[in-house]
N, C-alpha and C. Protein backbone atom coordinates (compact mmCIF):
# COMPACT_ATOMS: atom_id res chain seq x y z
N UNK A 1 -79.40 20.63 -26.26
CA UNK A 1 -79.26 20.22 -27.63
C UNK A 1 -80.58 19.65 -28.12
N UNK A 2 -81.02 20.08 -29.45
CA UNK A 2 -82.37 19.66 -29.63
C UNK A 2 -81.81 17.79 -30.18
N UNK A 3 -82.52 17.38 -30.48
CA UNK A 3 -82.64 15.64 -30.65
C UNK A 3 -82.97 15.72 -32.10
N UNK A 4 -82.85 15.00 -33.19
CA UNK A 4 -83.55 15.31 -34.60
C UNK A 4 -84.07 13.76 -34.55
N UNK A 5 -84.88 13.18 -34.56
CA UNK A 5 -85.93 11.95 -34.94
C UNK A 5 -84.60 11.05 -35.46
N UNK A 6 -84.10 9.95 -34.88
CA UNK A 6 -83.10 9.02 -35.29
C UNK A 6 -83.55 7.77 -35.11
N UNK A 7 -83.21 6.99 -36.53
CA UNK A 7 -84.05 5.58 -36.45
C UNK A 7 -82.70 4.54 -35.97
N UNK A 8 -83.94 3.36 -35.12
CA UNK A 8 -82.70 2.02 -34.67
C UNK A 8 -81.98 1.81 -35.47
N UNK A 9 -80.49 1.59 -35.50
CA UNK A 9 -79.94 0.98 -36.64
C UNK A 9 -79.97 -0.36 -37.01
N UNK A 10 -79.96 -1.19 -36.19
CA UNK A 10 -80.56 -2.72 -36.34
C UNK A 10 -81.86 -3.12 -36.70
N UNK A 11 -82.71 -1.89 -36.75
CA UNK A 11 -83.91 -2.16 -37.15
C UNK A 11 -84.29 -1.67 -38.39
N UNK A 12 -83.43 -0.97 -38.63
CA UNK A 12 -83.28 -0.36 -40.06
C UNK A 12 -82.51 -1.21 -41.20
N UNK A 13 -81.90 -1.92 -40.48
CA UNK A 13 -81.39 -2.96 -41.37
C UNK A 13 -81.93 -4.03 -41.88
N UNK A 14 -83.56 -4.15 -41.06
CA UNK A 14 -84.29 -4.77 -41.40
C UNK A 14 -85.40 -4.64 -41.48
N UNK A 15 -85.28 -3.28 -42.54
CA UNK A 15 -86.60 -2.36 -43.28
C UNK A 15 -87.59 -1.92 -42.20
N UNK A 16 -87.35 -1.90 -40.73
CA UNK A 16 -88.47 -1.53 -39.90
C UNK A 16 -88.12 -0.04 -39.14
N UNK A 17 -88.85 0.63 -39.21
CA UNK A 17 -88.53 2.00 -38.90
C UNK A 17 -88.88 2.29 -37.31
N UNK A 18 -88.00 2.08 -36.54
CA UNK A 18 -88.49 2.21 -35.03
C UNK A 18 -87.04 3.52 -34.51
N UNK A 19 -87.93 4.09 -33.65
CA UNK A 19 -87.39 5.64 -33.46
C UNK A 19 -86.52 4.82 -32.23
N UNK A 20 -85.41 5.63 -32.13
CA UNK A 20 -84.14 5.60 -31.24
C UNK A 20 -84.34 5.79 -30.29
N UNK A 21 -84.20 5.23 -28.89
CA UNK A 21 -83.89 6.01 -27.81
C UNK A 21 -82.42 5.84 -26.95
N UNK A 22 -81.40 5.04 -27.47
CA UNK A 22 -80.52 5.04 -26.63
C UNK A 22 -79.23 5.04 -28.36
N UNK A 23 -78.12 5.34 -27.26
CA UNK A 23 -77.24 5.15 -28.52
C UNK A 23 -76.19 4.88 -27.90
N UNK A 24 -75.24 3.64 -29.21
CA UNK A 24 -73.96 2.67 -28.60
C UNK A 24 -72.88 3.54 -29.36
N UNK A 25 -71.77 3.86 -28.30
CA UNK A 25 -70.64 5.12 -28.51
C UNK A 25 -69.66 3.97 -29.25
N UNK A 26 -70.20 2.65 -29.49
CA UNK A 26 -69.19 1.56 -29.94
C UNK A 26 -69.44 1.44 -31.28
N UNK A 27 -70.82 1.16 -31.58
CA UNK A 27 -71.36 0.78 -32.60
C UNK A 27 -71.67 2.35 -33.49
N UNK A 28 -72.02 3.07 -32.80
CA UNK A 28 -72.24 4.41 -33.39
C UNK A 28 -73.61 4.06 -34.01
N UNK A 29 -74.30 3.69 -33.58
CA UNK A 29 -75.35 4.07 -34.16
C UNK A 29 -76.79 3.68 -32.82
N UNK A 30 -77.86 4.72 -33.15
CA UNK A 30 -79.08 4.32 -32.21
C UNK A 30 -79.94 3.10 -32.22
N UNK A 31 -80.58 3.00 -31.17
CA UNK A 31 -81.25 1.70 -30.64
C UNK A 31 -82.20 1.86 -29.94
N UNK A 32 -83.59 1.58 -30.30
CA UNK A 32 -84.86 1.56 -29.74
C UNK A 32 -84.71 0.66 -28.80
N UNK A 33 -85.43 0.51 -27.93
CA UNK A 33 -85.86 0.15 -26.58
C UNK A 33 -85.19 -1.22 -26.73
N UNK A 34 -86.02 -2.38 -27.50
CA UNK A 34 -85.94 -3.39 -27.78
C UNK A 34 -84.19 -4.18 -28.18
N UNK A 35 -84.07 -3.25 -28.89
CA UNK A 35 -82.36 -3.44 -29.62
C UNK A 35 -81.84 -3.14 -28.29
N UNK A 36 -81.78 -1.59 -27.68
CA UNK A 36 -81.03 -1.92 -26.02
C UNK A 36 -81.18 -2.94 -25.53
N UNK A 37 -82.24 -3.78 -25.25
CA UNK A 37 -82.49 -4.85 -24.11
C UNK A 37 -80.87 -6.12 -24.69
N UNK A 38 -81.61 -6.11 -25.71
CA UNK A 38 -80.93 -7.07 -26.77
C UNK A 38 -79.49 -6.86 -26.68
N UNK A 39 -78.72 -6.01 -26.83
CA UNK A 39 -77.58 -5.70 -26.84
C UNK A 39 -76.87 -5.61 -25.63
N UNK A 40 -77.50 -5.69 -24.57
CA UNK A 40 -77.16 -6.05 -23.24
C UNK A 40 -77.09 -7.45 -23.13
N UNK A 41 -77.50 -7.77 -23.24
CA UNK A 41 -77.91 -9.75 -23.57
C UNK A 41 -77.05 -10.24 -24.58
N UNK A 42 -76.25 -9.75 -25.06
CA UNK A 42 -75.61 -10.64 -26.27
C UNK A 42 -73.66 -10.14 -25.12
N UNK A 43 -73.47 -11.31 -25.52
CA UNK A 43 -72.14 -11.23 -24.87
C UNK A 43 -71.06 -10.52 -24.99
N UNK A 44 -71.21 -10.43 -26.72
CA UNK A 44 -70.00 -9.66 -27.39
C UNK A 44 -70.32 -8.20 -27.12
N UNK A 45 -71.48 -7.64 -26.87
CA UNK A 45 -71.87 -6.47 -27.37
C UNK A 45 -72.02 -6.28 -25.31
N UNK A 46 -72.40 -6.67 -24.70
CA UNK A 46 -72.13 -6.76 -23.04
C UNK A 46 -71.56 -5.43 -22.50
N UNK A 47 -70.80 -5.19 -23.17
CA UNK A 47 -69.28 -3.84 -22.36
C UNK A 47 -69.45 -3.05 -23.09
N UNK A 48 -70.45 -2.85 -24.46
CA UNK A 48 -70.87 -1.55 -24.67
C UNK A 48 -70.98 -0.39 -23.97
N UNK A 49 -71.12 0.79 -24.19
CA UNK A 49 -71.19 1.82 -23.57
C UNK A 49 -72.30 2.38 -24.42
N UNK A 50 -73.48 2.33 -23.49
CA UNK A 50 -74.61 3.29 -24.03
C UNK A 50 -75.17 4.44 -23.42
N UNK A 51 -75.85 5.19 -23.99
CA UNK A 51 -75.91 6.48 -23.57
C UNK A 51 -77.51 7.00 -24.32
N UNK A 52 -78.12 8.11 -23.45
CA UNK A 52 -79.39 8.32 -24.15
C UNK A 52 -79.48 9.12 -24.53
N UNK A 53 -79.94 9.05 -26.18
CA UNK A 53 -79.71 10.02 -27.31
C UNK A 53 -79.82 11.25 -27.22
N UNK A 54 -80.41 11.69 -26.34
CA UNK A 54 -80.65 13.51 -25.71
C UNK A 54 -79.17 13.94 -24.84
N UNK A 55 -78.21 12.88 -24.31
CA UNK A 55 -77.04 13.21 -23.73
C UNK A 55 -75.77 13.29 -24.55
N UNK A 56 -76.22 12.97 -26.30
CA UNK A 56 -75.47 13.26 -27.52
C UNK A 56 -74.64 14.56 -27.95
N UNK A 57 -73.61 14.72 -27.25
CA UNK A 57 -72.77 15.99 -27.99
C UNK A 57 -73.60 15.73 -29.41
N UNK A 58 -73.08 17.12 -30.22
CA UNK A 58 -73.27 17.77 -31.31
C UNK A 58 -72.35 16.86 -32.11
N UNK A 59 -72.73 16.83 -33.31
CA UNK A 59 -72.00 16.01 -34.12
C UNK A 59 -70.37 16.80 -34.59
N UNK A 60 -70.69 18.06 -34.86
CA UNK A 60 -69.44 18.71 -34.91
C UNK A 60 -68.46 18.48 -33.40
N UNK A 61 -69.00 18.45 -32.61
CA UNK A 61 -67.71 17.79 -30.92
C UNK A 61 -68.11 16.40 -31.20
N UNK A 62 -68.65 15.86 -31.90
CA UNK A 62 -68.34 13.92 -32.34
C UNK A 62 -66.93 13.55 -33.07
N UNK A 63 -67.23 14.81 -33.82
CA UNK A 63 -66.39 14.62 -35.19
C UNK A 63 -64.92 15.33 -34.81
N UNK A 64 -65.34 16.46 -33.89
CA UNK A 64 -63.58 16.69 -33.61
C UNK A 64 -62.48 15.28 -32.71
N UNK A 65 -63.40 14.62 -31.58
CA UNK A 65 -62.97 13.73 -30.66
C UNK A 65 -62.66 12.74 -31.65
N UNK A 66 -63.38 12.81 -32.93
CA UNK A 66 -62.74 11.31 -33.48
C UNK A 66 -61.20 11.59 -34.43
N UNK A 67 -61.28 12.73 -34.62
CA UNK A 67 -60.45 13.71 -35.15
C UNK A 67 -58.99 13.18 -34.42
N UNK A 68 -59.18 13.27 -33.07
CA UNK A 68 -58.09 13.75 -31.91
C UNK A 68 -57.81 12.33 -31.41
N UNK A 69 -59.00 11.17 -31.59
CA UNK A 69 -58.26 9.72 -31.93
C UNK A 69 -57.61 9.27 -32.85
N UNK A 70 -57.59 9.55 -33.83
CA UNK A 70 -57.30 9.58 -35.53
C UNK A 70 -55.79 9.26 -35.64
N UNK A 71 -55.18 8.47 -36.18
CA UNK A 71 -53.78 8.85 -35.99
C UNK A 71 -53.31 9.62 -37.47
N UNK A 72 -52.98 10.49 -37.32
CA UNK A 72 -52.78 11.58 -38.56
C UNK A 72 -52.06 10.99 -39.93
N UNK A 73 -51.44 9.91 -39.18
CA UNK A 73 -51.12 9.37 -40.56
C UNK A 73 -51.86 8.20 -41.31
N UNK A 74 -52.89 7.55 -40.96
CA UNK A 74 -53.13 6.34 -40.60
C UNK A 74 -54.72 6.76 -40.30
N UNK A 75 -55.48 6.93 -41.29
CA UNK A 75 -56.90 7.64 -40.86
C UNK A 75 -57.51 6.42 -40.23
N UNK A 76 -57.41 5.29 -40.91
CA UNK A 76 -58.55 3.89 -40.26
C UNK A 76 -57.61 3.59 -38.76
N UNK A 77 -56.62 3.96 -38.53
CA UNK A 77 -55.47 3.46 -37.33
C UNK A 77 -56.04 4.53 -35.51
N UNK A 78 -56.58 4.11 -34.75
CA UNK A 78 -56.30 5.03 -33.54
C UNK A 78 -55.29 5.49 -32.91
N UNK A 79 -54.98 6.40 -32.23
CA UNK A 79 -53.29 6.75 -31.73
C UNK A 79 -53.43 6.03 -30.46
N UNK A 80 -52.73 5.23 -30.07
CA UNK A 80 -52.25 4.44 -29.13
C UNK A 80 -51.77 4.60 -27.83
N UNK A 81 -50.36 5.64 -28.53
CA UNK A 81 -49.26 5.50 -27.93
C UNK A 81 -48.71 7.17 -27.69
N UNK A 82 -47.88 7.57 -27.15
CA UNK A 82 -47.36 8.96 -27.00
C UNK A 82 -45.78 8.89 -27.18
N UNK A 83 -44.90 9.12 -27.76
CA UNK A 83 -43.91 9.72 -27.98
C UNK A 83 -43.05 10.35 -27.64
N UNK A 84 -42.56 10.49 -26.20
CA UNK A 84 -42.24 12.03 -25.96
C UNK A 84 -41.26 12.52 -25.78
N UNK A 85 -40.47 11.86 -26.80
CA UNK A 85 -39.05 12.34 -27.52
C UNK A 85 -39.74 13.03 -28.55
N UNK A 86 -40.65 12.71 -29.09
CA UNK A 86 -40.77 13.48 -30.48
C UNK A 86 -41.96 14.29 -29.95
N UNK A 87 -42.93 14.31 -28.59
CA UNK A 87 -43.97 15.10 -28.28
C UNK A 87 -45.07 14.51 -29.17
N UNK A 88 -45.77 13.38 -29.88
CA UNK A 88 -46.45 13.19 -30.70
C UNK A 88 -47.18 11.55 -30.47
N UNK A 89 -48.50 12.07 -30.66
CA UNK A 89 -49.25 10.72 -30.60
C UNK A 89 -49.06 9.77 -31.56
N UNK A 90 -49.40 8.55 -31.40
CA UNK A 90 -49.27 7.92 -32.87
C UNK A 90 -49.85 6.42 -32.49
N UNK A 91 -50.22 5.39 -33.87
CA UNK A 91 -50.69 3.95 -33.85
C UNK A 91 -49.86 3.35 -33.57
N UNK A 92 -50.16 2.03 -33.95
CA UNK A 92 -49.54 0.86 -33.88
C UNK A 92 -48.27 1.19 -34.80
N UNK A 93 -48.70 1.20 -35.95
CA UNK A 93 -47.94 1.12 -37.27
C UNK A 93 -47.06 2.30 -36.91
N UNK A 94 -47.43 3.70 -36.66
CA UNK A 94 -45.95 4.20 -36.61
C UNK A 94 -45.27 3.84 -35.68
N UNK A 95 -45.87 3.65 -33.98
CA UNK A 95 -44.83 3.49 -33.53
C UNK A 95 -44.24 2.18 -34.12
N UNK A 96 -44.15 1.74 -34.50
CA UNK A 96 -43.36 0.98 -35.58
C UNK A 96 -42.70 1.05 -36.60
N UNK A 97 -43.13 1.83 -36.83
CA UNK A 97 -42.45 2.82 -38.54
C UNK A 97 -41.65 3.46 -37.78
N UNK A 98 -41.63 4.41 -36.66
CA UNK A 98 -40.81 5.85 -36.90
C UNK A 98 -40.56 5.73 -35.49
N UNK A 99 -41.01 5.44 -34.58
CA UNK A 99 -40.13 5.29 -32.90
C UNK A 99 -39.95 4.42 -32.15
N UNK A 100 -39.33 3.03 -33.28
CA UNK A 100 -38.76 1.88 -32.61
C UNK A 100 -38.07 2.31 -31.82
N UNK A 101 -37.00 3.50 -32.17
CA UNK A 101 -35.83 3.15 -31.49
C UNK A 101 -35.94 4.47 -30.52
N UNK A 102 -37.30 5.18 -30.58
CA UNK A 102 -36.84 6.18 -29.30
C UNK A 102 -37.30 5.95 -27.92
N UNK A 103 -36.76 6.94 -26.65
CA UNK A 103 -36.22 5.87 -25.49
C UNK A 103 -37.92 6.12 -24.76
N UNK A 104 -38.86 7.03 -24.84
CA UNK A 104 -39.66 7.30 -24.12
C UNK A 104 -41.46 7.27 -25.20
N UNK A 105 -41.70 5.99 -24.83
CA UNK A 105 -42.45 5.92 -25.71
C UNK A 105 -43.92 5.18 -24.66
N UNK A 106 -44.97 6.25 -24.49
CA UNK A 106 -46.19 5.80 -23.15
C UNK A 106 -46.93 4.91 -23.77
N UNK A 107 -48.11 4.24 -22.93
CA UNK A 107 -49.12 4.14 -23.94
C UNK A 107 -50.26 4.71 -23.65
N UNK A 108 -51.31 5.57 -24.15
CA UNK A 108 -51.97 6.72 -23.40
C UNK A 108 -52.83 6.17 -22.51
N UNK A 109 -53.20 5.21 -22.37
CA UNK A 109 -54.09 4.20 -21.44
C UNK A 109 -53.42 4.51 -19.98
N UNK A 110 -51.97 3.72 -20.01
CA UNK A 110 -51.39 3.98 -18.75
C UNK A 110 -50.92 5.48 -18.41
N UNK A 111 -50.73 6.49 -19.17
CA UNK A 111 -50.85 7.77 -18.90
C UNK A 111 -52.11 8.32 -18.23
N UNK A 112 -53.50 7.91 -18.84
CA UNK A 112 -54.65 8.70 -18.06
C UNK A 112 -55.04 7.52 -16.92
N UNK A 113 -54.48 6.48 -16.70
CA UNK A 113 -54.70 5.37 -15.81
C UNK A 113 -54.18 6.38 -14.81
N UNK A 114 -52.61 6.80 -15.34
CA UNK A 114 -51.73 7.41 -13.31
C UNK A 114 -52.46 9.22 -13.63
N UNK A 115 -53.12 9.35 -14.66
CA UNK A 115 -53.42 11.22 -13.96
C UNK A 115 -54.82 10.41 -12.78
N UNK A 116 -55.30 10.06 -13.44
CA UNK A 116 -56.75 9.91 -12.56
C UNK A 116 -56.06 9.47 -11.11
N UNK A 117 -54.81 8.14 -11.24
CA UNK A 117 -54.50 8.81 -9.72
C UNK A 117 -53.76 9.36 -8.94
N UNK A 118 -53.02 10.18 -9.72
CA UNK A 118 -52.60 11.47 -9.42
C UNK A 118 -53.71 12.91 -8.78
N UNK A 119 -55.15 12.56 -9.49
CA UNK A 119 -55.97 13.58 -9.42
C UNK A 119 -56.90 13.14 -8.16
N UNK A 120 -57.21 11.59 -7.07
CA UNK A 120 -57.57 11.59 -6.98
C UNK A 120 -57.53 12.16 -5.40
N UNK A 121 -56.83 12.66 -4.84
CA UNK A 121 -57.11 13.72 -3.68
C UNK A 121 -57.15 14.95 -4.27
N UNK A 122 -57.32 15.60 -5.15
CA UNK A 122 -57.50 17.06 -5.59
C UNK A 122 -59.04 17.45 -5.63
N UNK A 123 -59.79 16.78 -5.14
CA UNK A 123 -61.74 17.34 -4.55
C UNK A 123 -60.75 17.70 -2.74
N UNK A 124 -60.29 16.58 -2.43
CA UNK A 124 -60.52 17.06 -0.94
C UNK A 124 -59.11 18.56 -0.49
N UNK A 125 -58.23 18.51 -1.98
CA UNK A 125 -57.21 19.52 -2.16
C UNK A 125 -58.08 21.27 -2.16
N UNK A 126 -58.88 20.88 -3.19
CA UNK A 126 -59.68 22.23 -3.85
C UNK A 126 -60.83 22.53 -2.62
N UNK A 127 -61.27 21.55 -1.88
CA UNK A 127 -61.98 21.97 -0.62
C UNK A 127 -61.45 22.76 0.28
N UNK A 128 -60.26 21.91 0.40
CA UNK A 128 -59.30 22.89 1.88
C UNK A 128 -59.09 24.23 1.25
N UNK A 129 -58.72 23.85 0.12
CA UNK A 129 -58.20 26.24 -0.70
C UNK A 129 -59.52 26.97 -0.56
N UNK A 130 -60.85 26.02 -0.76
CA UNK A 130 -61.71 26.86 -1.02
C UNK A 130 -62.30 27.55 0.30
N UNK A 131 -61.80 26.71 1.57
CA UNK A 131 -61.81 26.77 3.35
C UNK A 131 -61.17 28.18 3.32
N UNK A 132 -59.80 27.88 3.64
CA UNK A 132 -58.78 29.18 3.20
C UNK A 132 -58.93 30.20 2.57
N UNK A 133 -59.46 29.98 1.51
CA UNK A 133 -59.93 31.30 0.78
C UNK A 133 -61.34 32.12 1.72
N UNK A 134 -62.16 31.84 1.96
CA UNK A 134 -63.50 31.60 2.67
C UNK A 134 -62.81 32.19 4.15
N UNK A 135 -61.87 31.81 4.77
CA UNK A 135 -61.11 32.75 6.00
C UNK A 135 -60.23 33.88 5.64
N UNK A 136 -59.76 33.66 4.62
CA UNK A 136 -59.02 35.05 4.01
C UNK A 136 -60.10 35.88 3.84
N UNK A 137 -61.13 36.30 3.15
CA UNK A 137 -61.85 36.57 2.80
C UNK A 137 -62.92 37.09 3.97
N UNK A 138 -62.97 36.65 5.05
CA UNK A 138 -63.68 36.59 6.61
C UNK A 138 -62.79 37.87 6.93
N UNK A 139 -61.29 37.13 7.15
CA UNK A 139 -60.40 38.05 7.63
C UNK A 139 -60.31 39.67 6.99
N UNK A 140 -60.14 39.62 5.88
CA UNK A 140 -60.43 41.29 4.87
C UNK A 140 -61.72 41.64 5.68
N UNK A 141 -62.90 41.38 5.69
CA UNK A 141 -63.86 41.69 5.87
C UNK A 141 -63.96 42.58 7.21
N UNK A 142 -63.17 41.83 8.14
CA UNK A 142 -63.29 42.46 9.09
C UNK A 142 -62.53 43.30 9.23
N UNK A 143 -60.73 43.16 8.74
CA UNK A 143 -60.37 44.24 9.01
C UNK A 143 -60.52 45.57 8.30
N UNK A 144 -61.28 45.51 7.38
CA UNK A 144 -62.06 46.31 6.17
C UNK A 144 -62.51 47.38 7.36
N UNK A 145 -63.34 46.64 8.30
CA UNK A 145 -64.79 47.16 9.35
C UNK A 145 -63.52 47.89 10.07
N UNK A 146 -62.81 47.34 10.91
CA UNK A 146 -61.50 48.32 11.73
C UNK A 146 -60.95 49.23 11.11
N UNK A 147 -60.89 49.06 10.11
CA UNK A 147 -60.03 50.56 9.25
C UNK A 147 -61.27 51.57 9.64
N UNK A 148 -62.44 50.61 8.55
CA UNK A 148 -63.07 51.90 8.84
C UNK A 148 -63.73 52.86 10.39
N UNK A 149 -63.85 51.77 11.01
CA UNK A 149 -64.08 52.40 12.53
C UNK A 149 -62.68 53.09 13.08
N UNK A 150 -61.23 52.81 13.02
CA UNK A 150 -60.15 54.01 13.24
C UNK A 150 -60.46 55.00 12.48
N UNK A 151 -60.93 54.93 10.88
CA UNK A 151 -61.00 56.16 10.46
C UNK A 151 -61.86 57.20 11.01
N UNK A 152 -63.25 56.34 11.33
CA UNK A 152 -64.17 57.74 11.93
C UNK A 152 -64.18 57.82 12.88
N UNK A 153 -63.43 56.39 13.92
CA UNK A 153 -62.57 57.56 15.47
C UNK A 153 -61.24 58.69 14.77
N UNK A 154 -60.40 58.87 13.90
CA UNK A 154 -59.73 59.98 13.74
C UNK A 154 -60.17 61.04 13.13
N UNK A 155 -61.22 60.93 12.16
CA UNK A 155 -62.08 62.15 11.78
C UNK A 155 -62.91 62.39 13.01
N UNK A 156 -63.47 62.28 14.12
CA UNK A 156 -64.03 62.84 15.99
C UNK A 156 -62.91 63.34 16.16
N UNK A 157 -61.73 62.86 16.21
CA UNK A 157 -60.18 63.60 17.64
C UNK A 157 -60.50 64.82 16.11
N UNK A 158 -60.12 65.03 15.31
CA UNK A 158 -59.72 65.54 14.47
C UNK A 158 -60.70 67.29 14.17
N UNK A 159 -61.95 66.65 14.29
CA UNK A 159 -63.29 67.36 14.88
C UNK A 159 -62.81 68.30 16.02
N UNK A 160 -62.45 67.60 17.28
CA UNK A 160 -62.48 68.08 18.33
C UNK A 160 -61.06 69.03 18.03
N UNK A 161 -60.57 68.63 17.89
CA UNK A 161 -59.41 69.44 17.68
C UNK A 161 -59.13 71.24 17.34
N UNK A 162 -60.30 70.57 16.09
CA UNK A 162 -60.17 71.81 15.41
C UNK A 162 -61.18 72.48 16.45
């Protein structure tokens, strides 16, 4: 992804034009060297999540992910929660509005909390298939070689024959 020249946003707020190099996925906006240091050092801002501006998805995959947080009814609201009597994400406010009363209601936090550990023997799962596959694959090989060595011992008897 090319990079397009992005100024600090804290430094821009105070008329000084200093070029970006890191960017807060919290704050949404970039941060020259200085503003990083800084924003590590301030308490509130501590658990940020920063990232360096060249490791920036495209703004169109920015804009769909915020899309897919969004709660559809409720644009300023994030979806929370999952539904799955009704199959449907939703905020605070609906599940309040519309599925007080239904019986299966997640919250997506603790949903991707149990996949991750649900998922977390599936490296040493996908190793062993990929073992297996890797001896299947051994195995064809060779008996590939035996076919073909019966075949051109029965084309010799076959020779002789005639």
């Amino acid at each position: 992804m090319s990079v397009s020249k992005q100024l600090c946003g804290p430094c821009l707020q105070e008329t000084i034009e200093t070029d970006g190099v890191s960017y807060c996925t919290v704050c949404e906006e970039p941060l020259c060297e200085k503003c990083k240091l800084d924003h590590g050092r301030r308490k509130v801002l501590k658990h940020h999540k920063l990232c360096d501006l060249t490791d920036l998805p495209p703004k169109e995959i920015n804009d769909l992910l915020k899309s897919l947080h969004a709660c559809p009814n409720h644009e300023k609201e994030e979806v929370v929660y999952l539904c799955k009597d009704h199959d449907v994400t939703c905020c605070n406010k609906c599940a309040m509005a519309d599925h007080r009363k239904c019986e299966e209601i997640k919250q997506l936090s603790d949903i991707l909390h149990n996949i991750k550990m649900d998922c977390s023997g599936l490296k040493s799962v996908l190793r062993e298939m990929q073992q297996n596959c890797e001896s299947l694959l051994e195995h064809e090989r060779k008996h590939e070689e035996l076919i073909a060595e019966s075949e051109r011992k029965a084309m010799l008897l076959l020779q002789d024959v005639k």
